[in-house]
Protein backbone atom coordinates (compact mmCIF):
# COMPACT_ATOMS: atom_id res chain seq x y z
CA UNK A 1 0.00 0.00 0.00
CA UNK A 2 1.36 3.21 -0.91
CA UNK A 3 0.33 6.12 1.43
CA UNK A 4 -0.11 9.59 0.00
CA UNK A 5 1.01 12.98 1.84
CA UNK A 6 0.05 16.26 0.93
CA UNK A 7 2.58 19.24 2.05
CA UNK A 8 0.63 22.63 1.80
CA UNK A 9 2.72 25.97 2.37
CA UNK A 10 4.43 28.57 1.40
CA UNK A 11 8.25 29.61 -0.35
CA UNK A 12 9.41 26.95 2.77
CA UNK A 13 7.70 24.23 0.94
CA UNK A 14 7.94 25.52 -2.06
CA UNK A 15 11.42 25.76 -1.71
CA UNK A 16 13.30 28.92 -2.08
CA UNK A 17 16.97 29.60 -1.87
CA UNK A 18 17.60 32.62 0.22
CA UNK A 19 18.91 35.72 -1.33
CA UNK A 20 20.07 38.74 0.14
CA UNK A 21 20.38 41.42 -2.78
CA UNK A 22 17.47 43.37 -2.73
CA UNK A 23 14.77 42.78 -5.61
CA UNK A 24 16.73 39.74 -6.92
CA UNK A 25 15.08 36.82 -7.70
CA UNK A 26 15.94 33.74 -6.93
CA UNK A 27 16.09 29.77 -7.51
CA UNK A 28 14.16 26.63 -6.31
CA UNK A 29 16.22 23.86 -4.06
CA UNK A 30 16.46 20.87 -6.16
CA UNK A 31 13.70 17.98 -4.81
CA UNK A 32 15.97 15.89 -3.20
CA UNK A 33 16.73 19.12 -1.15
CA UNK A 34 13.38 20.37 0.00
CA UNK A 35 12.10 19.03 3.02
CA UNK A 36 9.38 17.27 1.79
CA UNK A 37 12.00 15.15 -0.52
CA UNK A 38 14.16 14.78 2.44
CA UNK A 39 10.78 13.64 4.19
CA UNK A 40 10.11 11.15 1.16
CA UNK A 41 13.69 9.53 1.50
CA UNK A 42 13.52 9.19 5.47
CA UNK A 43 10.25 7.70 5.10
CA UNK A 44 11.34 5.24 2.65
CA UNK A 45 9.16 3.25 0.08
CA UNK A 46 5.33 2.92 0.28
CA UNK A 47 4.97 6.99 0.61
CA UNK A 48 4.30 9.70 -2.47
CA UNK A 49 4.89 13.20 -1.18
CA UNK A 50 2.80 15.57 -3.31
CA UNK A 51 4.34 19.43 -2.99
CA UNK A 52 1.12 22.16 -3.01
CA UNK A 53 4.21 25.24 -1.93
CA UNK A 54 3.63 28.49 -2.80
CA UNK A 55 5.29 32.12 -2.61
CA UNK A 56 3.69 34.26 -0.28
CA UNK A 57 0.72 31.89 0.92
CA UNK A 58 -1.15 32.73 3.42
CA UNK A 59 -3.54 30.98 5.91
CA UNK A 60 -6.87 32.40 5.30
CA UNK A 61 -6.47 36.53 3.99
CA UNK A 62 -6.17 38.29 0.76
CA UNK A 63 -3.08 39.63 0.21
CA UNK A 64 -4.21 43.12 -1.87
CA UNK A 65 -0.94 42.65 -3.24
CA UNK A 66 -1.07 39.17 -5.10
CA UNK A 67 -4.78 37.84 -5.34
CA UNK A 68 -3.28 34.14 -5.70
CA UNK A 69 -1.96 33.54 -1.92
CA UNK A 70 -5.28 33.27 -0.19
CA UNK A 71 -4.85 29.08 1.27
CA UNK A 72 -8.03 28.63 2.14
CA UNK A 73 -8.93 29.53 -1.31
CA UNK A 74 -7.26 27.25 -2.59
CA UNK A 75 -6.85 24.22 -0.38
CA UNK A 76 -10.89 22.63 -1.14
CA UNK A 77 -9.57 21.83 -4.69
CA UNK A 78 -6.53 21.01 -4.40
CA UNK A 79 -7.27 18.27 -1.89
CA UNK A 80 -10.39 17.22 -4.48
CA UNK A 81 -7.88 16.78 -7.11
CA UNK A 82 -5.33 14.89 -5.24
CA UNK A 83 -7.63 12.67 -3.64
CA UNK A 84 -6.98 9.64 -2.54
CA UNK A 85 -4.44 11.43 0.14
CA UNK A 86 -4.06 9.75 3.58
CA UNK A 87 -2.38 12.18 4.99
CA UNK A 88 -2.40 16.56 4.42
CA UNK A 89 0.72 18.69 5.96
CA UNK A 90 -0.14 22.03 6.67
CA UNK A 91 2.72 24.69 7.58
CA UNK A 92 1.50 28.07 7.11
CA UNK A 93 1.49 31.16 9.00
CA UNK A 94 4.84 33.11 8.04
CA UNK A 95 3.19 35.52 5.79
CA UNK A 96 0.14 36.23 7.59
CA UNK A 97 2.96 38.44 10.07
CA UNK A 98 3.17 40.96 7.43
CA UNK A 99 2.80 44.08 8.70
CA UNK A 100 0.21 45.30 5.90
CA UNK A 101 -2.31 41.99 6.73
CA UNK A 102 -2.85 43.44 10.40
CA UNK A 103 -3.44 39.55 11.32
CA UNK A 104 -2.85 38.77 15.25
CA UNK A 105 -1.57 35.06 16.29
CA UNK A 106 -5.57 33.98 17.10
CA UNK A 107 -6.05 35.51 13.84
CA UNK A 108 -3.50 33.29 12.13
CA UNK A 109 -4.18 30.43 14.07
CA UNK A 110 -8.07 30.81 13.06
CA UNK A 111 -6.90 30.48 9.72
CA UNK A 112 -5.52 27.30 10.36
CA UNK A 113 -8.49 26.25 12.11
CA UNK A 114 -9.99 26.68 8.91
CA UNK A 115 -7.70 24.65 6.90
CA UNK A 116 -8.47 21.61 9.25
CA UNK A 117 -11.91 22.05 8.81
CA UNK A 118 -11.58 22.14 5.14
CA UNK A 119 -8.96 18.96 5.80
CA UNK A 120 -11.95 17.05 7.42
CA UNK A 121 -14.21 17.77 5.28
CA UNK A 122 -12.20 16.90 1.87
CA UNK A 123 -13.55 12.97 1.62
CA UNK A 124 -15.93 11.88 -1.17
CA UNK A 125 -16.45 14.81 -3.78
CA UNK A 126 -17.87 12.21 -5.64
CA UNK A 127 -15.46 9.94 -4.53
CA UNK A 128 -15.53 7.00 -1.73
CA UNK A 129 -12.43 8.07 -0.08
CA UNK A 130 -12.43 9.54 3.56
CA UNK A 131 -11.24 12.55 4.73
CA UNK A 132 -7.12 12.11 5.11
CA UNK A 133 -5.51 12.56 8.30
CA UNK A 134 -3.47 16.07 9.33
CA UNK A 135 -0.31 17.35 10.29
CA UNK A 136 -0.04 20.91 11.55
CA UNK A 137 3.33 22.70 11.79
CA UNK A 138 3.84 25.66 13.22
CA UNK A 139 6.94 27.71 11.13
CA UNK A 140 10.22 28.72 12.94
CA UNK A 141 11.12 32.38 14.15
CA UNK A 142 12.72 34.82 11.58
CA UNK A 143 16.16 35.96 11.51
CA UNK A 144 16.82 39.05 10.49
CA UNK A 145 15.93 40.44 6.97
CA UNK A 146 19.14 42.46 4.96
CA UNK A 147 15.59 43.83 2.69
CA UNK A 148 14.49 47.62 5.07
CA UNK A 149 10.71 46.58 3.40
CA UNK A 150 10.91 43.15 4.08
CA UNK A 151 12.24 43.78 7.83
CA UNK A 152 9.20 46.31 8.26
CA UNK A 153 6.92 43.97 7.22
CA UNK A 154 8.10 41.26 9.73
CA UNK A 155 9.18 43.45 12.20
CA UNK A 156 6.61 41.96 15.16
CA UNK A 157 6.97 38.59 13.13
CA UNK A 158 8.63 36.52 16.11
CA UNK A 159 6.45 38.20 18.61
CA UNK A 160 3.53 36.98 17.32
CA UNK A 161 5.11 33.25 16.28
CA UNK A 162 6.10 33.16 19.65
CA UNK A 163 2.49 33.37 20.89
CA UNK A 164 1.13 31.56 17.86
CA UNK A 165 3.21 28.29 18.19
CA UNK A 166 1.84 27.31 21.83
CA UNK A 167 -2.12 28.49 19.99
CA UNK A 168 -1.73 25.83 17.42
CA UNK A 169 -0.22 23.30 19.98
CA UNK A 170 -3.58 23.47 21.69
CA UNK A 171 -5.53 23.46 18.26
CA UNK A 172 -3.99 20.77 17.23
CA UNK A 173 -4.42 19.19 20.33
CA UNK A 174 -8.38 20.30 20.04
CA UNK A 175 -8.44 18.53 16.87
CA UNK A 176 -6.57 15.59 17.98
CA UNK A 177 -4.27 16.81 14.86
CA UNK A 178 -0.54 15.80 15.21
CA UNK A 179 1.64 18.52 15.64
CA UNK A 180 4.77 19.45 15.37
CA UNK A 181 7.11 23.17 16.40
CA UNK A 182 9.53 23.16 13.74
CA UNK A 183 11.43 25.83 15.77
CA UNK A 184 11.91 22.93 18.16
CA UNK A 185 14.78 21.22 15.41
CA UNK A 186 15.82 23.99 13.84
CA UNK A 187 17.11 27.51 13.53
CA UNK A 188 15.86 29.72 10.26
CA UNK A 189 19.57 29.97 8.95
CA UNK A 190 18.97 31.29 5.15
CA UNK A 191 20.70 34.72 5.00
CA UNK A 192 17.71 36.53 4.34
CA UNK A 193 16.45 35.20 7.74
CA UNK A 194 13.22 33.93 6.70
CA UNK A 195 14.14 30.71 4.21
CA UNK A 196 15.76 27.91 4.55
CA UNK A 197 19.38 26.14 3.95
CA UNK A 198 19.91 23.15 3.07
CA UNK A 199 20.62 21.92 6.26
CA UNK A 200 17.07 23.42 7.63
CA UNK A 201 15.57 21.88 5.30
CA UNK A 202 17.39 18.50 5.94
CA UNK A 203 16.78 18.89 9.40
CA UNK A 204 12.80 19.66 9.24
CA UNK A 205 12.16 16.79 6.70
CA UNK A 206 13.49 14.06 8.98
CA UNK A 207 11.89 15.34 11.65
CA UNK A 208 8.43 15.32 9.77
CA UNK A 209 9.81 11.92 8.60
CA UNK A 210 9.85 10.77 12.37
CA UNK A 211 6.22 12.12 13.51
CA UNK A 212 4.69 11.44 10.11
CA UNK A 213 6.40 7.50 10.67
CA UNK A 214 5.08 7.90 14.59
CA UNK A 215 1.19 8.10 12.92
CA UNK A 216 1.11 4.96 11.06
CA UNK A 217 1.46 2.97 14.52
């Protein structure tokens, strides 16, 4: 039996190498290096990993900037079209700090109450398969940002991850959701001090490896 896992987030999903020029754009970590590749490897075979990453996602909002990033927009049919999935991955929450979004930690974590209600409710659409199980993960704190705009934006950032980590803790534990603080195995290192290195991502995907293993029983 193959089981199916769906990651849904953001550029840490997604994958984006951190740059520190301002304005530059930048390049996507190989698959092997994500963490949801590193994830597929530690898990070993018997698991698809499906990637659902996006630039600038949010949980719940609309960014007036880019109408695209809204998750909960987005998540019913993407979970209709992967369907069967045993198993959705859900770490959001990094750009709902931005300063123009005026989004507290209940706020955020609201919006990923959402997304687990969507979760549950993503069985049958005309389809016999059940609802697939959920992972929440609550993002790491932010370094510091070399971008004036960017820093702005995030400037209450770990303030409010440091309340919203411990709010999605209990959600999850509400939900009887597995959880897991990625702050807890690693430190953001990319040098723009919100993305990840290599070796954040290798850390983060075989720790979702171990909980995601931990599920099956």
């Amino acid at each position: 039996m193959t089981r199916r896992i769906l990651c849904f987030g953001d550029s840490l999903t997604w994958g984006w190498t951190p740059v520190t020029e301002v304005g530059a754009s930048t390049t996507r970590y190989a698959a092997a290096d994500r963490w949801p590749g590193i994830m597929r490897a530690a898990l070993g075979p018997g698991h698809e990993v499906i990637e659902e990453g996006l630039n600038g996602r949010t949980t719940s909002v609309d960014d007036p900037l880019d109408p695209r990033l809204n998750g909960a927009a987005y998540l019913p049919a993407a979970l209709a079209s992967h369907l069967p999935l045993d198993l959705v991955i859900v770490m959001l929450g990094t750009n709902d700090l931005k300063a123009h979004l005026h989004r507290s930690a209940t706020d955020i974590a609201a919006g990923i109450a959402l997304l687990l209600k969507q979760i549950a409710a993503a069985g049958g659409s005309g389809t016999s398969y059940p609802a697939p199980r959920a992972l929440v993960i609550a993002p790491p704190p932010l370094g510091a940002h070399p971008d004036p705009w960017t820093r702005a934006q995030l400037a209450q950032g770990n303030e409010r991850l440091g309340e919203l980590t411990p709010l999605l803790a209990a959600l999850a534990a509400r939900n009887r959701t597995a959880f897991l603080d990625a702050g807890a195995v690693l430190t953001t290192g990319g040098a723009d001090g919100v993305h990840f290195t290599r070796e954040n991502n290798a850390a983060l995907g075989r720790a979702v490896a171990r909980t995601v293993a931990g599920l099956w029983g």
